[in-house]
C-alpha atoms as a PDB file:
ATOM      1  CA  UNK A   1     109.126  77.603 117.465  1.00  0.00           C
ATOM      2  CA  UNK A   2     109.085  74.053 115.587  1.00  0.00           C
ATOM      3  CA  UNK A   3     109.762  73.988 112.374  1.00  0.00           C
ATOM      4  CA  UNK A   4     109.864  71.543 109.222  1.00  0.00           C
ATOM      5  CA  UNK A   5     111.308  69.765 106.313  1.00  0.00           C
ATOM      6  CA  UNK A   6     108.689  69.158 103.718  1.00  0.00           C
ATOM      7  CA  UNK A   7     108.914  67.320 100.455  1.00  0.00           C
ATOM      8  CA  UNK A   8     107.138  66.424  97.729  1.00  0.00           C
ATOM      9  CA  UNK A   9     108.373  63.283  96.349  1.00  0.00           C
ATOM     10  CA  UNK A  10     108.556  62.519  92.714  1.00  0.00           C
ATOM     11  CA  UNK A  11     109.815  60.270  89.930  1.00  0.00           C
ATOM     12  CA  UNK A  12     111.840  57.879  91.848  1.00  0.00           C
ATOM     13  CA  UNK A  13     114.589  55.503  89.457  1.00  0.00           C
ATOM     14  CA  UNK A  14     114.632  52.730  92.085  1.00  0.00           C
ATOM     15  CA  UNK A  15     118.459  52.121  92.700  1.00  0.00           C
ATOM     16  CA  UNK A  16     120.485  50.747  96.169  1.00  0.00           C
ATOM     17  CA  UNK A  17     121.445  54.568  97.021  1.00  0.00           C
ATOM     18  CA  UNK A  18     118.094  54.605  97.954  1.00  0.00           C
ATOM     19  CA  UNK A  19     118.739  51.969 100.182  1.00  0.00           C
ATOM     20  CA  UNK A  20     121.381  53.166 101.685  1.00  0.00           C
ATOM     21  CA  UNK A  21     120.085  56.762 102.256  1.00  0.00           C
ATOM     22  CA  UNK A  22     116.948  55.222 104.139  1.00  0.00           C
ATOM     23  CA  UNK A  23     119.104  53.254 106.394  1.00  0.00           C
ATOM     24  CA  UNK A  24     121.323  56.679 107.140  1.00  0.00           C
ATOM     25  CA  UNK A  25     119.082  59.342 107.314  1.00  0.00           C
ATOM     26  CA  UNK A  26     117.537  58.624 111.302  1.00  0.00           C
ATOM     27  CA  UNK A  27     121.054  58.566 112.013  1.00  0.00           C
ATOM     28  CA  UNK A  28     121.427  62.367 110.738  1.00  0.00           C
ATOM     29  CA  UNK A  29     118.307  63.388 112.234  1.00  0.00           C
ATOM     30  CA  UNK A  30     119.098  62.072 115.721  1.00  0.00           C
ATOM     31  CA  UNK A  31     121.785  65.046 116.635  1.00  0.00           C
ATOM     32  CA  UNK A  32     119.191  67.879 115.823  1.00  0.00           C
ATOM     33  CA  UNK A  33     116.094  65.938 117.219  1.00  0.00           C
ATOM     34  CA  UNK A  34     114.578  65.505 113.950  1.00  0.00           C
ATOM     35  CA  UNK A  35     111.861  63.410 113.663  1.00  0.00           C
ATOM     36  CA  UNK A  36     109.951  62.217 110.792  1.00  0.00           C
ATOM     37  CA  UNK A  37     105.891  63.261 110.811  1.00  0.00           C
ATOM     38  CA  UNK A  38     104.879  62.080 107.562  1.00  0.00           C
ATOM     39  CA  UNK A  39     106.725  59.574 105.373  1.00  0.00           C
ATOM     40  CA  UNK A  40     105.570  57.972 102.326  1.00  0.00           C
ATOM     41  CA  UNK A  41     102.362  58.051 104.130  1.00  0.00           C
ATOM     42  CA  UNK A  42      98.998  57.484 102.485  1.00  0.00           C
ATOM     43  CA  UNK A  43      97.357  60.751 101.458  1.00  0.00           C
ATOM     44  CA  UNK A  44      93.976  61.948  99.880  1.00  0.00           C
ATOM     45  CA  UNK A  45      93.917  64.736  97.359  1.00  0.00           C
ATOM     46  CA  UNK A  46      90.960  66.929  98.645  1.00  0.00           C
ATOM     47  CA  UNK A  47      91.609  70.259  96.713  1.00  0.00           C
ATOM     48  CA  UNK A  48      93.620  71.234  93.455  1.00  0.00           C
ATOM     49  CA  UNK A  49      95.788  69.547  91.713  1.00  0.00           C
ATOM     50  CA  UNK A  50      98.493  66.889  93.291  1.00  0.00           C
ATOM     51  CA  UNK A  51     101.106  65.613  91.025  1.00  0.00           C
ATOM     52  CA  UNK A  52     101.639  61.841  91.989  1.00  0.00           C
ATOM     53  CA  UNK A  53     104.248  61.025  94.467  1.00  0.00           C
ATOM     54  CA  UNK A  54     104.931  61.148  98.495  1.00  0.00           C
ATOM     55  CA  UNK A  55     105.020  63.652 100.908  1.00  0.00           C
ATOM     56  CA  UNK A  56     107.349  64.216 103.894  1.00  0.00           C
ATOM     57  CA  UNK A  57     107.270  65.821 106.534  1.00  0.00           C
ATOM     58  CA  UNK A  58     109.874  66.266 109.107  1.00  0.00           C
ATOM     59  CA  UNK A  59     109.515  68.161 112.339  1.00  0.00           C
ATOM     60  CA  UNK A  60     112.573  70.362 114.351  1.00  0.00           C
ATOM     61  CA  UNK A  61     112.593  71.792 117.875  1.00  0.00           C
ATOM     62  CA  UNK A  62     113.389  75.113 115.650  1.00  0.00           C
ATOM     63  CA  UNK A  63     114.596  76.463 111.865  1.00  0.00           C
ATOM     64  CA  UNK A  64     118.360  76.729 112.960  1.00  0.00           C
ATOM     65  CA  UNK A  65     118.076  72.955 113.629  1.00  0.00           C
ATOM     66  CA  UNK A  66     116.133  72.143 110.627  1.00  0.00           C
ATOM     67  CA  UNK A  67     118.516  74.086 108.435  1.00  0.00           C
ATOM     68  CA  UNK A  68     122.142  72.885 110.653  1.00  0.00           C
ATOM     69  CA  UNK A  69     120.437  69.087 109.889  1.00  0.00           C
ATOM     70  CA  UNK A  70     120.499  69.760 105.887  1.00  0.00           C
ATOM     71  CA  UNK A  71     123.613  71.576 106.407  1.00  0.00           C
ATOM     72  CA  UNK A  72     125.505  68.792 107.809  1.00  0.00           C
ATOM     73  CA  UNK A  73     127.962  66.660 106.734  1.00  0.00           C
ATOM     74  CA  UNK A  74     126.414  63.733 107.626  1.00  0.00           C
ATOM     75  CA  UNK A  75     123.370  64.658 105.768  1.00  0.00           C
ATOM     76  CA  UNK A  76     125.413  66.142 102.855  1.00  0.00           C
ATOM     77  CA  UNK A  77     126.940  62.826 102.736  1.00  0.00           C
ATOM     78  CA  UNK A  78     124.292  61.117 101.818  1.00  0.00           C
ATOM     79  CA  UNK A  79     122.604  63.337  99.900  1.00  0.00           C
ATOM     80  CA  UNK A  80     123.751  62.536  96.799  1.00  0.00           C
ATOM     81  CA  UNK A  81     122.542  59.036  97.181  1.00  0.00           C
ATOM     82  CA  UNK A  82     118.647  60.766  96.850  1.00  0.00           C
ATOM     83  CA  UNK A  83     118.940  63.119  94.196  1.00  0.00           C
ATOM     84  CA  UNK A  84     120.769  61.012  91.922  1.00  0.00           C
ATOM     85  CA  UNK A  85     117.745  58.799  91.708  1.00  0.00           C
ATOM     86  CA  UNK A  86     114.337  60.572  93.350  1.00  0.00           C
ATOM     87  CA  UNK A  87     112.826  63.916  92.196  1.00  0.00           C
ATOM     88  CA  UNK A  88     111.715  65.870  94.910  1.00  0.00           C
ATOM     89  CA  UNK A  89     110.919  69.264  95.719  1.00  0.00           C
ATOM     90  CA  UNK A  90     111.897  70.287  99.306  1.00  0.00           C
ATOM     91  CA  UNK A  91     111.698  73.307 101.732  1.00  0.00           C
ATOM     92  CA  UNK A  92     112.435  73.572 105.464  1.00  0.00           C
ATOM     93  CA  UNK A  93     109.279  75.950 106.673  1.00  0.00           C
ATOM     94  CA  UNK A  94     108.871  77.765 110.515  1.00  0.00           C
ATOM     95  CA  UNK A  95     105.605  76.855 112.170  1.00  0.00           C
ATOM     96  CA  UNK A  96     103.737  79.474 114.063  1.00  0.00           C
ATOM     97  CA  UNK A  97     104.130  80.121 117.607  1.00  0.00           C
ATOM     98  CA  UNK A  98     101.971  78.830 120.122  1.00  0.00           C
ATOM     99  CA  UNK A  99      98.988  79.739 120.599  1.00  0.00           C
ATOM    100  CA  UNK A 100      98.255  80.577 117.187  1.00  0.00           C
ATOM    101  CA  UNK A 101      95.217  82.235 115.696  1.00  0.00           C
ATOM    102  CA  UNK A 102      94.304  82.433 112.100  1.00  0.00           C
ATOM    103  CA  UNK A 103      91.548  85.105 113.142  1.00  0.00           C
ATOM    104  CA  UNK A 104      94.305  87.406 114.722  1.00  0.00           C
ATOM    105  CA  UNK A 105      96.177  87.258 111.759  1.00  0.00           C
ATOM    106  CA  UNK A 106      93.185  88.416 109.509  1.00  0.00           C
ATOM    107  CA  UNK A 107      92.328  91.089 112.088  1.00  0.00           C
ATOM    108  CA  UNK A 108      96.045  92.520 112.238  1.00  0.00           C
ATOM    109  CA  UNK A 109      95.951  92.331 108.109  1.00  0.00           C
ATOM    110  CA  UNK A 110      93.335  94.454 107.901  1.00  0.00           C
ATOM    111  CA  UNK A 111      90.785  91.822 106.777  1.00  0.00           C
END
């Protein structure tokens, strides 16, 4: 089952890190076929309330790869480089296995 990094993307104190952790991070991804989705993509605030900033989105063949990526110590490496100078918020999520129905779900929840 796929699964994801997602991130909402803050305050960013522009800074070379940042630089540097842009030009590193496809290079950490590569060895658990991470792939980016979304990134820094245009978005459209449709419901609620959505602080300004990015989104990410990056997409695993499964959760032990998304969570051996962060784990790393390639990724750790560079890490730093990010938080030092962007806020984000960030969780690795599991999709939902194929085929999926939101109607089953309801149904086995009682609704």
């Amino acid at each position: 089952m796929k699964a994801y990094g997602i991130a909402r993307v803050g305050e960013i104190a522009p800074h070379p890190e940042i630089g540097e952790y842009l030009r590193r991070i496809d290079e950490t991804l590569a060895p658990f076929e991470g792939r980016f989705l979304v990134h820094a993509s245009p978005f459209q605030v449709v419901e609620g309330d959505w602080p300004a900033g990015g989104v990410i989105i990056i997409e695993f063949p499964d959760s032990e790869a998304a969570r051996a990526w962060y784990a790393s110590d390639a990724y750790q490496a560079i890490l730093p480089f990010r938080t030092r100078h962007i806020q984000m918020d960030v969780i690795l999520a599991e999709g939902v296995p194929e085929p999926y129905s939101a109607a089953e779900t309801a149904d086995k929840l009682g609704f």
